[in-house]
C-alpha atoms as a PDB file:
ATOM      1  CA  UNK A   1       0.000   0.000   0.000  1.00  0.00           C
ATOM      2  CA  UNK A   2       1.066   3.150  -1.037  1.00  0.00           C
ATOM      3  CA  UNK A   3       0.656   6.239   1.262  1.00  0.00           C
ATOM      4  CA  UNK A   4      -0.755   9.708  -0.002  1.00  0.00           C
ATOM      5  CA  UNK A   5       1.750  12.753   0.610  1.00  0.00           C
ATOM      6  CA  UNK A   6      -0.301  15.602   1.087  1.00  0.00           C
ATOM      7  CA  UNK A   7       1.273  19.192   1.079  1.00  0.00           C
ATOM      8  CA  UNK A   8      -0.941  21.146   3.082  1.00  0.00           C
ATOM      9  CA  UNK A   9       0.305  24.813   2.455  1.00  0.00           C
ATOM     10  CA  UNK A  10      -0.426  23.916  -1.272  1.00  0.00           C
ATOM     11  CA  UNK A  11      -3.805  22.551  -0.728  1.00  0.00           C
ATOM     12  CA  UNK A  12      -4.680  25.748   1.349  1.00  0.00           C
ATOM     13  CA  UNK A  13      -3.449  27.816  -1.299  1.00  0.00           C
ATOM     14  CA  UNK A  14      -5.490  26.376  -3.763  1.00  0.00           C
ATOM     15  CA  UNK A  15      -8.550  26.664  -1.541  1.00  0.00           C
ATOM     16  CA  UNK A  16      -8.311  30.524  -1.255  1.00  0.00           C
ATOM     17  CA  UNK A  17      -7.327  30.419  -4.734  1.00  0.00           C
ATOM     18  CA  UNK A  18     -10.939  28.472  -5.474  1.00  0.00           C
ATOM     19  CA  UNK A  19     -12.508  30.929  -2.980  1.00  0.00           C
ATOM     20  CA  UNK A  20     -11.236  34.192  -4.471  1.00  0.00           C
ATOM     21  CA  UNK A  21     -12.434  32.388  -8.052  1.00  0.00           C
ATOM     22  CA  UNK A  22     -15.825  32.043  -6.717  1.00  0.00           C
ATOM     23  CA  UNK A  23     -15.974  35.267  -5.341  1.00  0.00           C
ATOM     24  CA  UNK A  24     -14.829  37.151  -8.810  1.00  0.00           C
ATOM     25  CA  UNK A  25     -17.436  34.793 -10.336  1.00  0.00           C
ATOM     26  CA  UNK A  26     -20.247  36.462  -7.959  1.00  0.00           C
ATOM     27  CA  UNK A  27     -19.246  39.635  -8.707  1.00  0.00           C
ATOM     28  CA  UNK A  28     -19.246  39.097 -12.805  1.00  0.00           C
ATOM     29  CA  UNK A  29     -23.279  37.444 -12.170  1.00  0.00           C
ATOM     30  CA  UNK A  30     -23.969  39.987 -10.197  1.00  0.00           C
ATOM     31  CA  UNK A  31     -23.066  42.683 -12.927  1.00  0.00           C
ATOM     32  CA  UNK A  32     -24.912  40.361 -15.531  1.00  0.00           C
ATOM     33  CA  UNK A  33     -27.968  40.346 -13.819  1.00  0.00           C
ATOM     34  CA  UNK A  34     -27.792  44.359 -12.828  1.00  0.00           C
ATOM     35  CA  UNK A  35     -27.397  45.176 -16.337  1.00  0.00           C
ATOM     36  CA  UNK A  36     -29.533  43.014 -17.987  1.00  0.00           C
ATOM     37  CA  UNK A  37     -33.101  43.478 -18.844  1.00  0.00           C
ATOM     38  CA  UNK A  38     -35.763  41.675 -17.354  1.00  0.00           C
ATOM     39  CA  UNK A  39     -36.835  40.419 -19.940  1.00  0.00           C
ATOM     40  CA  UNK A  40     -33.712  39.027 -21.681  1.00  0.00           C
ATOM     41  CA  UNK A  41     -32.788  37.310 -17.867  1.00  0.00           C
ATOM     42  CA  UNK A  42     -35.848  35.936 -18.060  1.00  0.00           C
ATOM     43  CA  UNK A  43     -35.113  34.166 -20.735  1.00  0.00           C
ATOM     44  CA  UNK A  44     -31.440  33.125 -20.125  1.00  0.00           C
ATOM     45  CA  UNK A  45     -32.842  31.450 -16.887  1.00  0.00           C
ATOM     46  CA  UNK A  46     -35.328  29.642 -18.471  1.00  0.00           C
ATOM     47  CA  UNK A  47     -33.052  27.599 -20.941  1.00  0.00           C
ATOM     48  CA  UNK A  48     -30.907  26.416 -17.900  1.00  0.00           C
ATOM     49  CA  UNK A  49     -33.568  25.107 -16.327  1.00  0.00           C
ATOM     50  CA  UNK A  50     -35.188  23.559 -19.376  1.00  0.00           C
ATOM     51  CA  UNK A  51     -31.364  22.253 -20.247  1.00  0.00           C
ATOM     52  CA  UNK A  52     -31.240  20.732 -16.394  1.00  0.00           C
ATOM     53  CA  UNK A  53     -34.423  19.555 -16.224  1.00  0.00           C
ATOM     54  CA  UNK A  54     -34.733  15.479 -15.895  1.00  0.00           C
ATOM     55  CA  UNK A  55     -35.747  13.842 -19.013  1.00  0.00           C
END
């Protein structure tokens, strides 16, 4: 059996990495949905669901 060698100061730099990623994704949606009409939202949310929805 082999055993894993885990860095740890890597691994928690790529978790604040993957944190400040989802953060600066948040942001970017956030804009989108500011600045987008109603409308046009409306129907951008409408195909994901219909594209997730079970078949």
């Amino acid at each position: 059996m082999t055993k894993l060698k885990v860095n740890l100061e890597e691994l928690e730099e790529d978790k604040e990495k993957n944190f400040q990623d989802r953060l600066k994704f948040i942001d970017l949606l956030v804009e989108h949905i500011k600045s987008t009409p109603d409308e046009q939202w409306s129907r951008e949310q409408v195909a994901v669901i219909n594209k997730n929805k079970r078949k």
